[in-house]
N, C-alpha and C. Protein backbone atom coordinates (compact mmCIF):
# COMPACT_ATOMS: atom_id res chain seq x y z
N UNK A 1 0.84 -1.17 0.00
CA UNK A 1 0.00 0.00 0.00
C UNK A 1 0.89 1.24 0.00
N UNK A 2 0.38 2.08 -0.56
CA UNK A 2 1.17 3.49 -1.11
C UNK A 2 0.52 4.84 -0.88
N UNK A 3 1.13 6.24 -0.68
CA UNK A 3 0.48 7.07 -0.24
C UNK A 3 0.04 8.49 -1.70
N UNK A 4 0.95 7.52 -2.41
CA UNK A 4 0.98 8.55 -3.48
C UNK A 4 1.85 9.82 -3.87
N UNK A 5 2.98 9.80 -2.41
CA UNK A 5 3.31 10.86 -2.57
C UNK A 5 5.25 10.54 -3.18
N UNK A 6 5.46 10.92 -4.09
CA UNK A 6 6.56 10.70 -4.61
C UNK A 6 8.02 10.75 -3.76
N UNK A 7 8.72 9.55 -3.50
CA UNK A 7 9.97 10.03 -2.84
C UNK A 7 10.81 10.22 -3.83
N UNK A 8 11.18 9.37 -4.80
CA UNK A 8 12.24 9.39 -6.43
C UNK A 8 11.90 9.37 -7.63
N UNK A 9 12.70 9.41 -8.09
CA UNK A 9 12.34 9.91 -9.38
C UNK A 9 13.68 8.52 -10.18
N UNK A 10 13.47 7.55 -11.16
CA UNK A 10 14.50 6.63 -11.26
C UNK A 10 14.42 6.84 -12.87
N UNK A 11 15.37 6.48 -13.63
CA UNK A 11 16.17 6.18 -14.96
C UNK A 11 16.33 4.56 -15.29
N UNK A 12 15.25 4.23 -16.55
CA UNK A 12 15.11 3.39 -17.05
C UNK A 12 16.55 2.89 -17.80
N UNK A 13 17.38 2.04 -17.47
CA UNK A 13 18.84 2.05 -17.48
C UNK A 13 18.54 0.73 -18.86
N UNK A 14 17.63 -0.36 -18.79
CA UNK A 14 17.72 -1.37 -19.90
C UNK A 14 16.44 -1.98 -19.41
N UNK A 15 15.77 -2.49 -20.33
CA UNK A 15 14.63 -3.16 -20.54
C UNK A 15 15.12 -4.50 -21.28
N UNK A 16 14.78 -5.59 -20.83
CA UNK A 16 14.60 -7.40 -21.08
C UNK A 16 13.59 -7.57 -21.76
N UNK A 17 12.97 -8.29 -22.64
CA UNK A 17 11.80 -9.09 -22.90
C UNK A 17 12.36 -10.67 -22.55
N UNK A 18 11.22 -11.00 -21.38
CA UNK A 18 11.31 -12.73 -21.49
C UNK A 18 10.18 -13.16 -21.86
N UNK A 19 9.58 -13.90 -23.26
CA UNK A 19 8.67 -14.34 -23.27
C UNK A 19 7.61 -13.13 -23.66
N UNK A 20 6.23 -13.18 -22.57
CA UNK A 20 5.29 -12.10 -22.89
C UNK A 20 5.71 -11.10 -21.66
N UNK A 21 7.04 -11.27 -20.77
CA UNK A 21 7.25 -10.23 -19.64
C UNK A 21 8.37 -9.18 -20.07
N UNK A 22 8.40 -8.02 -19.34
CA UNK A 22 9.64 -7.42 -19.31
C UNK A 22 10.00 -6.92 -18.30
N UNK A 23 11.35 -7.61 -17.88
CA UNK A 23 12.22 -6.78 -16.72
C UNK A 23 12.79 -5.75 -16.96
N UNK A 24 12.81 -4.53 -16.04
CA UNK A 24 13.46 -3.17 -15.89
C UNK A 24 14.23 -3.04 -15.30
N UNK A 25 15.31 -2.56 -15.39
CA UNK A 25 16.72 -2.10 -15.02
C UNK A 25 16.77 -0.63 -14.37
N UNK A 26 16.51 -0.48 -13.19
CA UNK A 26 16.25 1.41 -13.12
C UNK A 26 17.12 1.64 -11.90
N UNK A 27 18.04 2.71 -12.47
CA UNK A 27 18.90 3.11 -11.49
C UNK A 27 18.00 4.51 -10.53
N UNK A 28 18.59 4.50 -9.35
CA UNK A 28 17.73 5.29 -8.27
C UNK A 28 18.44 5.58 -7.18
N UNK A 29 18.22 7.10 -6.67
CA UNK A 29 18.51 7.08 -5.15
C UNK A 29 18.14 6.26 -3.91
N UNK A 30 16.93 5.70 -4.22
CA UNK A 30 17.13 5.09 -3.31
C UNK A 30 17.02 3.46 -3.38
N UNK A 31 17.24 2.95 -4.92
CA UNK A 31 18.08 1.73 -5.31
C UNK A 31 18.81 0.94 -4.15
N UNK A 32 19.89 1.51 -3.99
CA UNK A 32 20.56 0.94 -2.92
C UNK A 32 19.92 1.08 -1.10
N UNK A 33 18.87 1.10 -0.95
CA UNK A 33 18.07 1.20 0.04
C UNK A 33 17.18 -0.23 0.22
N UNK A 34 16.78 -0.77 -1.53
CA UNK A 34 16.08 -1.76 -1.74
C UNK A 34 16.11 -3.23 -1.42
N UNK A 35 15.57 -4.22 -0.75
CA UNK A 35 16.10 -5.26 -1.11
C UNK A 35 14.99 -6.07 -1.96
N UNK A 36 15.25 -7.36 -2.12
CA UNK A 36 14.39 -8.34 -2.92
C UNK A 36 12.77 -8.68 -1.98
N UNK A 37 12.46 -8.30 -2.79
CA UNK A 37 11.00 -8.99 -2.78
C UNK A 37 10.10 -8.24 -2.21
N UNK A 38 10.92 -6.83 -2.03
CA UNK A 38 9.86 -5.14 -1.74
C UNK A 38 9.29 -4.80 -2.67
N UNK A 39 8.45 -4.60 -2.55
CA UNK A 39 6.87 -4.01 -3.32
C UNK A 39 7.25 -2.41 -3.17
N UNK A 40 7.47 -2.00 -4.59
CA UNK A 40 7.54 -0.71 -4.60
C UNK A 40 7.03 0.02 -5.72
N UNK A 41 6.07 1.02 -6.00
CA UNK A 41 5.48 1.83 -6.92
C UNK A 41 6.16 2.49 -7.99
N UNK A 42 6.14 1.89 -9.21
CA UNK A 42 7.13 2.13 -10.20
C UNK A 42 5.93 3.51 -11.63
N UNK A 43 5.67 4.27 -11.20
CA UNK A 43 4.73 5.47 -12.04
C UNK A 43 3.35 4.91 -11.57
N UNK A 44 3.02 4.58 -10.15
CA UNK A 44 1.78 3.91 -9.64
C UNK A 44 1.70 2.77 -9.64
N UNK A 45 2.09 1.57 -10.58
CA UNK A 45 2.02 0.20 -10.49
C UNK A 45 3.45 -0.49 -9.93
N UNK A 46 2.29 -1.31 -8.58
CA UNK A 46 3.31 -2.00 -7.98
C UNK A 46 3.88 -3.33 -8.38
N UNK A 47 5.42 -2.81 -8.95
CA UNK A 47 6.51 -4.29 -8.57
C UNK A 47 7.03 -4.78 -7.69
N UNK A 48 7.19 -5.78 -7.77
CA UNK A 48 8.40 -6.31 -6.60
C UNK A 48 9.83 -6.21 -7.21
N UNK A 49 10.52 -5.75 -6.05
CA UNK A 49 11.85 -5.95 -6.79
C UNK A 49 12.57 -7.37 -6.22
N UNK A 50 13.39 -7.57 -7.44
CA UNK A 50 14.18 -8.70 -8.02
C UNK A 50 14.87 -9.11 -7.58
N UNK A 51 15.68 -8.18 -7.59
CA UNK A 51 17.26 -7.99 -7.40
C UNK A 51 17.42 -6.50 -7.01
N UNK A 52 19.09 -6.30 -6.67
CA UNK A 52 19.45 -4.81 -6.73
C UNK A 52 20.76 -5.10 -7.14
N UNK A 53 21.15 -3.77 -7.47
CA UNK A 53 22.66 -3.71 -7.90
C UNK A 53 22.89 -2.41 -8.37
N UNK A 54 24.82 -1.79 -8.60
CA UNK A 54 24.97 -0.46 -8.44
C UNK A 54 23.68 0.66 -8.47
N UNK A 55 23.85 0.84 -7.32
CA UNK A 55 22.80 2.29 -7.21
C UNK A 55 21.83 1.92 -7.98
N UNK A 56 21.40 0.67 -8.35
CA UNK A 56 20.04 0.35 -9.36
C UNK A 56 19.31 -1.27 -8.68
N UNK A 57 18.35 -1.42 -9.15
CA UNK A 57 16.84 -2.44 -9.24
C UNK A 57 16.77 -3.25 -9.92
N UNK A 58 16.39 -4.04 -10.28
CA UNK A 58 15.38 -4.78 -11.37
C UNK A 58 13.97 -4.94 -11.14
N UNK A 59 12.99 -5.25 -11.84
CA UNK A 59 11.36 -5.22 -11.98
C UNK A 59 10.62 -6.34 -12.81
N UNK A 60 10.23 -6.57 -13.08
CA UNK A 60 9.39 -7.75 -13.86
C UNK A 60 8.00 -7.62 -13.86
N UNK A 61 7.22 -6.82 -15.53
CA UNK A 61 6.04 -6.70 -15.38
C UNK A 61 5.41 -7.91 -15.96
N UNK A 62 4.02 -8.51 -15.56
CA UNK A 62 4.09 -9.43 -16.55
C UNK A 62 3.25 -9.38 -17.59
N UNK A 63 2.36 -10.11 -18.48
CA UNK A 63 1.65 -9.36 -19.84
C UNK A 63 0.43 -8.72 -19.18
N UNK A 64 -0.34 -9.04 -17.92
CA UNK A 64 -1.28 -8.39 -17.53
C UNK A 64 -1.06 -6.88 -17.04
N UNK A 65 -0.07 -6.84 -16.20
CA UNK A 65 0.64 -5.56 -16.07
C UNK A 65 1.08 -4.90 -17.13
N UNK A 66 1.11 -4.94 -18.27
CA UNK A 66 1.59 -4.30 -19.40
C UNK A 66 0.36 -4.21 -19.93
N UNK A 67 -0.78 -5.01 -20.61
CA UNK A 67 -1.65 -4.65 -20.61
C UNK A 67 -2.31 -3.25 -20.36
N UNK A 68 -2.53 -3.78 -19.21
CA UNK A 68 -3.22 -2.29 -18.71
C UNK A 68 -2.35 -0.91 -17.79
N UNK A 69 -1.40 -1.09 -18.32
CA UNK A 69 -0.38 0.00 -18.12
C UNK A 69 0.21 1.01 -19.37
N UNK A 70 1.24 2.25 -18.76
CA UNK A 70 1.60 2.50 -19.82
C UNK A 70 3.29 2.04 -19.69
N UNK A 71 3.14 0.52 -19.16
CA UNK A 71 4.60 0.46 -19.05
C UNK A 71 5.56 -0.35 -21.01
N UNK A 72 4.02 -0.77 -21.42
CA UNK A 72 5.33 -1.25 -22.86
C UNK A 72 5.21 -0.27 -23.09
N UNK A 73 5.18 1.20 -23.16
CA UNK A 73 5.28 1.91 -23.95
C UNK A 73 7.08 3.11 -23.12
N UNK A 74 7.23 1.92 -22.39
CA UNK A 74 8.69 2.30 -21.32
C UNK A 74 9.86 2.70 -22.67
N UNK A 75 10.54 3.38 -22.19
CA UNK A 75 12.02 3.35 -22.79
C UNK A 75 13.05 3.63 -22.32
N UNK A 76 14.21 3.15 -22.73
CA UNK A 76 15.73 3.37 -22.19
C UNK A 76 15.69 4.79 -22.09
N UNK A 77 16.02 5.16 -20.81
CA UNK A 77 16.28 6.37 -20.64
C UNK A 77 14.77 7.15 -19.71
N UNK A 78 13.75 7.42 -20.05
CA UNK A 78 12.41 7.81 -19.54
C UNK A 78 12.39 7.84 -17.85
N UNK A 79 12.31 8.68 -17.28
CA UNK A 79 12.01 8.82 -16.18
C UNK A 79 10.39 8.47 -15.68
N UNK A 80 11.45 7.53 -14.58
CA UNK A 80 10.18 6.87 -13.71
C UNK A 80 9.10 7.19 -12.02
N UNK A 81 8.29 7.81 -11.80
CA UNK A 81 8.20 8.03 -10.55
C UNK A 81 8.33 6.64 -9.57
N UNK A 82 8.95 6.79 -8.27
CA UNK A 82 9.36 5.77 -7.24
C UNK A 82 8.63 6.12 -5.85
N UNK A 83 7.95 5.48 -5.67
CA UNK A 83 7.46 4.74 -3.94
C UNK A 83 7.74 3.89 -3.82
N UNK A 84 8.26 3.96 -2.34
CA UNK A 84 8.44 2.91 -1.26
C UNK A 84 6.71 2.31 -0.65
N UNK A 85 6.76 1.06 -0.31
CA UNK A 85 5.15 1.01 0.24
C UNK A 85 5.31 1.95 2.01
N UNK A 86 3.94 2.12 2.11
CA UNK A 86 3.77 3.41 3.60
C UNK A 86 4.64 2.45 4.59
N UNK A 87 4.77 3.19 5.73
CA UNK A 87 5.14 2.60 6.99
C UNK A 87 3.14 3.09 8.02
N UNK A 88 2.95 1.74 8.42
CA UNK A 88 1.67 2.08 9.10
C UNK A 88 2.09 2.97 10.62
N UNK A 89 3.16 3.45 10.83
CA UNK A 89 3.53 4.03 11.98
C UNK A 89 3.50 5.79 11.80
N UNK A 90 3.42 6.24 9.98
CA UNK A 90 3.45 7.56 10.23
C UNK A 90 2.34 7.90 9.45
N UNK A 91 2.35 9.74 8.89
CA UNK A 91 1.37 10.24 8.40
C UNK A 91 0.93 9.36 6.92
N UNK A 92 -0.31 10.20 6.94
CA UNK A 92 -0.78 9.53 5.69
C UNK A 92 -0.79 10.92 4.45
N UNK A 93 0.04 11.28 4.14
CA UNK A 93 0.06 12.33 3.07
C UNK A 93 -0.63 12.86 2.14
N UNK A 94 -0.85 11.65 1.27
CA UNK A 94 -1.60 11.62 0.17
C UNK A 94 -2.86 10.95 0.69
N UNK A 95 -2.90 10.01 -0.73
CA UNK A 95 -4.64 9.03 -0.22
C UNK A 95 -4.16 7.52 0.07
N UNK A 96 -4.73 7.00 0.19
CA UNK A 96 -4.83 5.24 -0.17
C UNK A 96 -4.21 5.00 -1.35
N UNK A 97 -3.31 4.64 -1.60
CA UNK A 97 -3.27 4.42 -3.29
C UNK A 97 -2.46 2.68 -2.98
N UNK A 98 -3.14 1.50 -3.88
CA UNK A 98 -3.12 0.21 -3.97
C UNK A 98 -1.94 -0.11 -4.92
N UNK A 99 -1.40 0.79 -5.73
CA UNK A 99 -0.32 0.51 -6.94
C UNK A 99 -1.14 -0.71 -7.88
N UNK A 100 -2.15 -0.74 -7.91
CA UNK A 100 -2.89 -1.08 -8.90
C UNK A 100 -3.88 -0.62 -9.55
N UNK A 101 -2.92 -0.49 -10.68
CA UNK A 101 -3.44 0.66 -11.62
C UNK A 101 -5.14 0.13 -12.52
N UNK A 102 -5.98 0.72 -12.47
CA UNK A 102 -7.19 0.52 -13.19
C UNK A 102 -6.85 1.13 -14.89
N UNK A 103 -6.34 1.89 -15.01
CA UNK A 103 -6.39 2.16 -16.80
C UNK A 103 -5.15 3.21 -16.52
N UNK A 104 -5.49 3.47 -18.28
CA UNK A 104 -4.41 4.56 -18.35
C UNK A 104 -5.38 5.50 -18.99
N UNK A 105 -4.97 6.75 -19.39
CA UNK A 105 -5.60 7.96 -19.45
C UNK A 105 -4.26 9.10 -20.63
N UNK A 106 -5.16 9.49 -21.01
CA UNK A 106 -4.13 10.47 -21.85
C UNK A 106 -4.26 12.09 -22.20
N UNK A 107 -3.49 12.53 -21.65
CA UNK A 107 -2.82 14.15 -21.55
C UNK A 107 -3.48 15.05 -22.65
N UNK A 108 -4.73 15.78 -22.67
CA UNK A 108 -5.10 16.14 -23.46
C UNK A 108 -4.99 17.92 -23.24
N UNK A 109 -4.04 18.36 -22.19
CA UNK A 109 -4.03 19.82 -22.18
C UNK A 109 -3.06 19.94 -21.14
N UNK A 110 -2.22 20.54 -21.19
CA UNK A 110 -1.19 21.15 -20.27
C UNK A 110 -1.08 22.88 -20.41
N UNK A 111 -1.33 23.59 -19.20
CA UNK A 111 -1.33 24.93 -19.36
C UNK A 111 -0.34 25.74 -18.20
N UNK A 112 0.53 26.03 -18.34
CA UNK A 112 1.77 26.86 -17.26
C UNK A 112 1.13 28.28 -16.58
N UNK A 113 0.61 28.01 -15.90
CA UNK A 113 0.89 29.60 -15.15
C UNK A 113 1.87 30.19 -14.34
N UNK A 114 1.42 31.02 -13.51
CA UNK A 114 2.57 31.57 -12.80
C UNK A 114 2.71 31.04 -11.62
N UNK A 115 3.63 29.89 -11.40
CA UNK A 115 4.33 29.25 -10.53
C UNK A 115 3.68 27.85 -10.34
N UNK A 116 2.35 27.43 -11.37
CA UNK A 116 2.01 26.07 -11.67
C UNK A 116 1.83 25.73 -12.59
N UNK A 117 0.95 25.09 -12.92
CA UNK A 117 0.40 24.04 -13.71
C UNK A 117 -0.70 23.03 -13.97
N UNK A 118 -1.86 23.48 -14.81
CA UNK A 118 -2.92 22.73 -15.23
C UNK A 118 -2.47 21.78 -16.14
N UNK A 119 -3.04 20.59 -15.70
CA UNK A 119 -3.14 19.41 -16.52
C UNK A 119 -4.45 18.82 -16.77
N UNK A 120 -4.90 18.31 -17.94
CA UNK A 120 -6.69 17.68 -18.34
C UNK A 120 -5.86 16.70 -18.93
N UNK A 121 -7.01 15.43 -18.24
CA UNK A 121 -6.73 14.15 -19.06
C UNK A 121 -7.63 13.78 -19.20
N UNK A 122 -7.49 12.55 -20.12
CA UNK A 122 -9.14 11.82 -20.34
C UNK A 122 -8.86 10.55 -20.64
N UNK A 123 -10.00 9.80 -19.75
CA UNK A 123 -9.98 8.42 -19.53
C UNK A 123 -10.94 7.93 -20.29
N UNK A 124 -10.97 6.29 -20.35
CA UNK A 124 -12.23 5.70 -20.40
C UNK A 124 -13.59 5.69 -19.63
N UNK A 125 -15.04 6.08 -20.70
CA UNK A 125 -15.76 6.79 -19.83
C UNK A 125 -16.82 5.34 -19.20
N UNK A 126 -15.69 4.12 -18.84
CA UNK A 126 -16.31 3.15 -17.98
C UNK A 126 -16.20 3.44 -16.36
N UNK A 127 -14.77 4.84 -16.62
CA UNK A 127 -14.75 4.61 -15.39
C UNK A 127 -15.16 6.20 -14.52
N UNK A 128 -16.28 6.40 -15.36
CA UNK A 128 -16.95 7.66 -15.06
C UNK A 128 -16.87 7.78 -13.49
N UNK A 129 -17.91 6.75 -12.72
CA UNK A 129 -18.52 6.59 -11.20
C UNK A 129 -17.60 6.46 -10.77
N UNK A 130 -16.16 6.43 -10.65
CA UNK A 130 -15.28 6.47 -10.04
C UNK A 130 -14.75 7.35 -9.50
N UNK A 131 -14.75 8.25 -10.35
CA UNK A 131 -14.07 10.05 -10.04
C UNK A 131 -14.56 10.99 -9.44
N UNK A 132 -14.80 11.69 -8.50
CA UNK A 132 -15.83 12.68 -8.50
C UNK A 132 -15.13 14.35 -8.21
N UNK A 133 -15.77 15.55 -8.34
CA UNK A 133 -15.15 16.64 -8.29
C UNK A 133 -14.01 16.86 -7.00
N UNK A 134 -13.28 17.40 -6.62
CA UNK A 134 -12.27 17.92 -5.31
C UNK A 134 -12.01 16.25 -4.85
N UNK A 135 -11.82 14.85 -5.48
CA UNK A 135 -11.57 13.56 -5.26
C UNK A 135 -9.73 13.52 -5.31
N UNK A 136 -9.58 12.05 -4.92
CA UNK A 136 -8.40 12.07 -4.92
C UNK A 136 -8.05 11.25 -6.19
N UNK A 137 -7.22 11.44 -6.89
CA UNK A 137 -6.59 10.30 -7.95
C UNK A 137 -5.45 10.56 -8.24
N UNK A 138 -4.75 8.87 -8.17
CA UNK A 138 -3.38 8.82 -9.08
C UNK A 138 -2.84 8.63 -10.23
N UNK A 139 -2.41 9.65 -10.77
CA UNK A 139 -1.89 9.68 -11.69
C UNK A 139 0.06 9.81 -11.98
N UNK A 140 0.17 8.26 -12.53
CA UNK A 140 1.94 7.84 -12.41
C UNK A 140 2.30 7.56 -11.25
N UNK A 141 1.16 7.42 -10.64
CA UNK A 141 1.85 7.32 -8.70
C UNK A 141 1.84 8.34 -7.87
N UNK A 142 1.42 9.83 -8.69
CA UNK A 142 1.21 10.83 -7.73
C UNK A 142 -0.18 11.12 -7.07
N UNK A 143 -0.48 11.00 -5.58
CA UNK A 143 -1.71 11.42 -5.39
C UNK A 143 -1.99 13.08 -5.65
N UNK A 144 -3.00 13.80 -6.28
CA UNK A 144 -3.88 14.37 -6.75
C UNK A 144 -4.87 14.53 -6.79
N UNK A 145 -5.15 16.04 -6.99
CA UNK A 145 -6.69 16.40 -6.77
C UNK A 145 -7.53 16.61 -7.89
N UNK A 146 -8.62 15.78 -7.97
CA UNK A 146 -8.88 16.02 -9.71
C UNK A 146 -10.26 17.09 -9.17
N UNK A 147 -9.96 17.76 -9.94
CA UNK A 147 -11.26 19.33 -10.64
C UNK A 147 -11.72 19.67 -12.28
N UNK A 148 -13.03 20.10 -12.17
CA UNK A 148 -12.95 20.27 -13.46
C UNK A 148 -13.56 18.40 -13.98
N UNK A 149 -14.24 17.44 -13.61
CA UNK A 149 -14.40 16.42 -13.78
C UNK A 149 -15.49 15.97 -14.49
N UNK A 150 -15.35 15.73 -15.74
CA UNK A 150 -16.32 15.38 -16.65
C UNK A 150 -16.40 13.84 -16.83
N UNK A 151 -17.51 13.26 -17.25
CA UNK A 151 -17.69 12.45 -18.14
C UNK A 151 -16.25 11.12 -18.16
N UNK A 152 -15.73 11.53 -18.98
CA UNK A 152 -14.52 11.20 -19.39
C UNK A 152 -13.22 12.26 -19.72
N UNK A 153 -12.88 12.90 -18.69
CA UNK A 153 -12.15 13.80 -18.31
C UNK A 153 -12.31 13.87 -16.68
N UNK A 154 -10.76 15.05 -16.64
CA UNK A 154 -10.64 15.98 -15.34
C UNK A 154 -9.33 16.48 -15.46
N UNK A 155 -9.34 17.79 -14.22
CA UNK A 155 -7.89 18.44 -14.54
C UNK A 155 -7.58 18.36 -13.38
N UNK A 156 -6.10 18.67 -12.86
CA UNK A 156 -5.50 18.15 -11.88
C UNK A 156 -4.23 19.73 -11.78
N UNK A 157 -4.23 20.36 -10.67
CA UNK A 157 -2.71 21.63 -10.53
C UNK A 157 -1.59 21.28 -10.40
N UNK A 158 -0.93 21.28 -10.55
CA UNK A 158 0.28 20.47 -9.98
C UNK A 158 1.34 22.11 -9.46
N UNK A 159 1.69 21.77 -8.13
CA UNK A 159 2.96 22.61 -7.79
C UNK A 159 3.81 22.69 -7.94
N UNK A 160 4.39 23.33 -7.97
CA UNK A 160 5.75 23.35 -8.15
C UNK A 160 6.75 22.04 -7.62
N UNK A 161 6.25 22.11 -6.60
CA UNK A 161 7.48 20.72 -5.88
C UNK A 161 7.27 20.03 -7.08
N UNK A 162 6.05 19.23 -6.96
CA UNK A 162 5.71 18.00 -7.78
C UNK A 162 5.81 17.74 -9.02
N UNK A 163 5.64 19.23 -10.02
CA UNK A 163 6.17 19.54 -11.02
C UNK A 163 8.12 19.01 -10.89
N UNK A 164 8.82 19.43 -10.02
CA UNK A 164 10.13 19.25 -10.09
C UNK A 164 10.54 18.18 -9.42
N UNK A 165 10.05 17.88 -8.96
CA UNK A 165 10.43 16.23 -8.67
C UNK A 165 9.78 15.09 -8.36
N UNK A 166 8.82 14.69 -9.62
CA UNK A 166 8.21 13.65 -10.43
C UNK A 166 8.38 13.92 -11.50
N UNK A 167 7.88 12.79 -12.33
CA UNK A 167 7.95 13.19 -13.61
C UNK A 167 7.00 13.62 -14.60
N UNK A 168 5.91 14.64 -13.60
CA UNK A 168 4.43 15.05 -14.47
C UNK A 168 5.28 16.00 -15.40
N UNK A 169 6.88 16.86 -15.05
CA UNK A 169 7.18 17.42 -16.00
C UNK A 169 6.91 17.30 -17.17
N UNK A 170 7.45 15.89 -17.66
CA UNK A 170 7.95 15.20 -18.68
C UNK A 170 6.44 15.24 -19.44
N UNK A 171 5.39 15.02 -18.73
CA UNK A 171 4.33 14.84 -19.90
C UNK A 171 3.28 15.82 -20.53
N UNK A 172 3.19 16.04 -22.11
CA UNK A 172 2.64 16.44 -22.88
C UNK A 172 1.88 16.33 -23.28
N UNK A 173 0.42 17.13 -24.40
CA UNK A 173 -0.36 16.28 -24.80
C UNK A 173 -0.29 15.21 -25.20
N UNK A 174 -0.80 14.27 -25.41
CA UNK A 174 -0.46 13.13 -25.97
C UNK A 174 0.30 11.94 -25.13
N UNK A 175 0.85 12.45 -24.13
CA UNK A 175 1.24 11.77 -23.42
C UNK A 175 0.62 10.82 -22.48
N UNK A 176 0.75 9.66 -22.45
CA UNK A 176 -0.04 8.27 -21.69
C UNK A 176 0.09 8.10 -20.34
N UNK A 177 -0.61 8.49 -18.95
CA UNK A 177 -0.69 8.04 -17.92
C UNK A 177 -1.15 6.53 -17.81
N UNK A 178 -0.49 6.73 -16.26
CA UNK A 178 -1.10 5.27 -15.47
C UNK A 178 -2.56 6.11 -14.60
N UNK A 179 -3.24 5.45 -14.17
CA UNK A 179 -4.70 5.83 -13.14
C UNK A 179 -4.82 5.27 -12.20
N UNK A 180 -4.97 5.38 -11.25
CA UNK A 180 -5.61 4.75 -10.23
C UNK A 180 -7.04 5.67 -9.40
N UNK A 181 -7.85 4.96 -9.82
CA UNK A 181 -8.96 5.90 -9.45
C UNK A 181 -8.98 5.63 -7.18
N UNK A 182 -9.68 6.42 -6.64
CA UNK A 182 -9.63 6.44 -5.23
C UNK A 182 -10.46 4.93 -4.82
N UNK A 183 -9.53 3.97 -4.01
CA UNK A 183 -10.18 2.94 -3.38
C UNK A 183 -11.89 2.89 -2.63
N UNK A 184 -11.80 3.94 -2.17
CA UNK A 184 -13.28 4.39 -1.19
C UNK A 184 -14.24 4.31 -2.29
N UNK A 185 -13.81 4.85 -3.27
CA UNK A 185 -15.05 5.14 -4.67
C UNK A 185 -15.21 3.82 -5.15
N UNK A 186 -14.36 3.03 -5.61
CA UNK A 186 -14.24 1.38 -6.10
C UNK A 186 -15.20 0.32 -5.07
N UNK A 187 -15.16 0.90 -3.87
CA UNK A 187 -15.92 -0.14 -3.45
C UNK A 187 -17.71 0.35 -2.97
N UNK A 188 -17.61 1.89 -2.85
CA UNK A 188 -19.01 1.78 -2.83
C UNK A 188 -19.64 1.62 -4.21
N UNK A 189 -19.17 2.11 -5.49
CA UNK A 189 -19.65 1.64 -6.72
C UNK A 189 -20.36 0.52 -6.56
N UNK A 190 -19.13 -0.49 -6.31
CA UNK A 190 -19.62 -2.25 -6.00
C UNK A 190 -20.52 -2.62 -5.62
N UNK A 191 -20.63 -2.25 -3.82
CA UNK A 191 -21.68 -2.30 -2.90
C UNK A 191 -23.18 -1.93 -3.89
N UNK A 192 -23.42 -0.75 -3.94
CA UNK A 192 -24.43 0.37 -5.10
C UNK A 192 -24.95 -0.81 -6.32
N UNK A 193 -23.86 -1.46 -6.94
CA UNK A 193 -24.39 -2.44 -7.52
C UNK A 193 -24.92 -3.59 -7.29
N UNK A 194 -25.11 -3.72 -6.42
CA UNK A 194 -25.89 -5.49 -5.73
C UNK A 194 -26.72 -5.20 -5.38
């Protein structure tokens, strides 16, 4: 379990194909912190790591995780957002976030103001009942406040910190998120339906 709130930021160092999987190679600050078989939030979806080695990780998604990610669309080099899973002993920062990602979503407006940043994306509109106005959602692993929530859309501010150290920099129109819509919403949907 994850809070959403970004500690690193890691460098896609080499990508594997085995079969229908691919292992990631991502060097990181806090890489050498890691050991095997920690569950850690790699742009919202949780891997386990592998292995470690110099100042770097390994990862292994498998075709379901690629699937519904925007991880085949990874490359040598691309910056990755990094969580550690919470410690149940301190604050809770962000929201709930499961590192299991429900869809991906894509960057349909980026606008700079003075000292932030509007972002609009738009999802699949299955997952309308999920979202709702001033809600929480992750997007790449960052928890966020979505506003502005349509249909199949919503926009999200981003600050400055988060702007500079994640990698919402990096994305443009057109550019492919991961989602994780808010756990609380996923299950009264459910409930609502029976």
């Amino acid at each position: 379990m994850f809070t959403g709130i970004i500690e690193a930021t890691g460098v896609i160092e080499e990508i594997i194909s085995n079969g229908s999987n691919k292992s990631f190679r991502i060097s990181s600050s806090i890489s050498g912190e890691l050991k095997a078989d920690q569950s850690v939030a790699h742009n919202g979806v949780c891997l386990t790591v592998e292995s470690t080695h110099d100042k770097g990780h390994q990862v292994t998604a498998v075709q379901e995780t690629l699937a519904k990610t925007n991880l085949e669309d990874w490359k040598k080099g691309d910056l990755v957002n990094l969580e550690r899973c919470m410690l149940m002993n301190g604050r809770l920062d962000g929201h709930i976030v499961q590192g299991h990602v429900d869809t991906t979503g894509e960057c349909i407006g980026k606008k700079s103001l003075d000292g932030s940043h509007i972002y609009r994306f738009q999802f699949p509109k299955a997952f309308t009942k999920l979202i709702i106005e001033k809600g929480s959602i992750s997007v790449n692993g960052a928890s966020l406040t979505a506003f502005d929530v349509g249909p199949d859309h919503f926009s999200v501010a981003i600050v400055p910190y988060t702007f500079r150290y994640t990698n919402i920099g990096q994305v443009d129109p057109g550019s492919i998120v991961n989602l994780e819509f808010d756990i609380v919403g996923k299950y009264i949907s459910r409930i609502l339906q029976q």
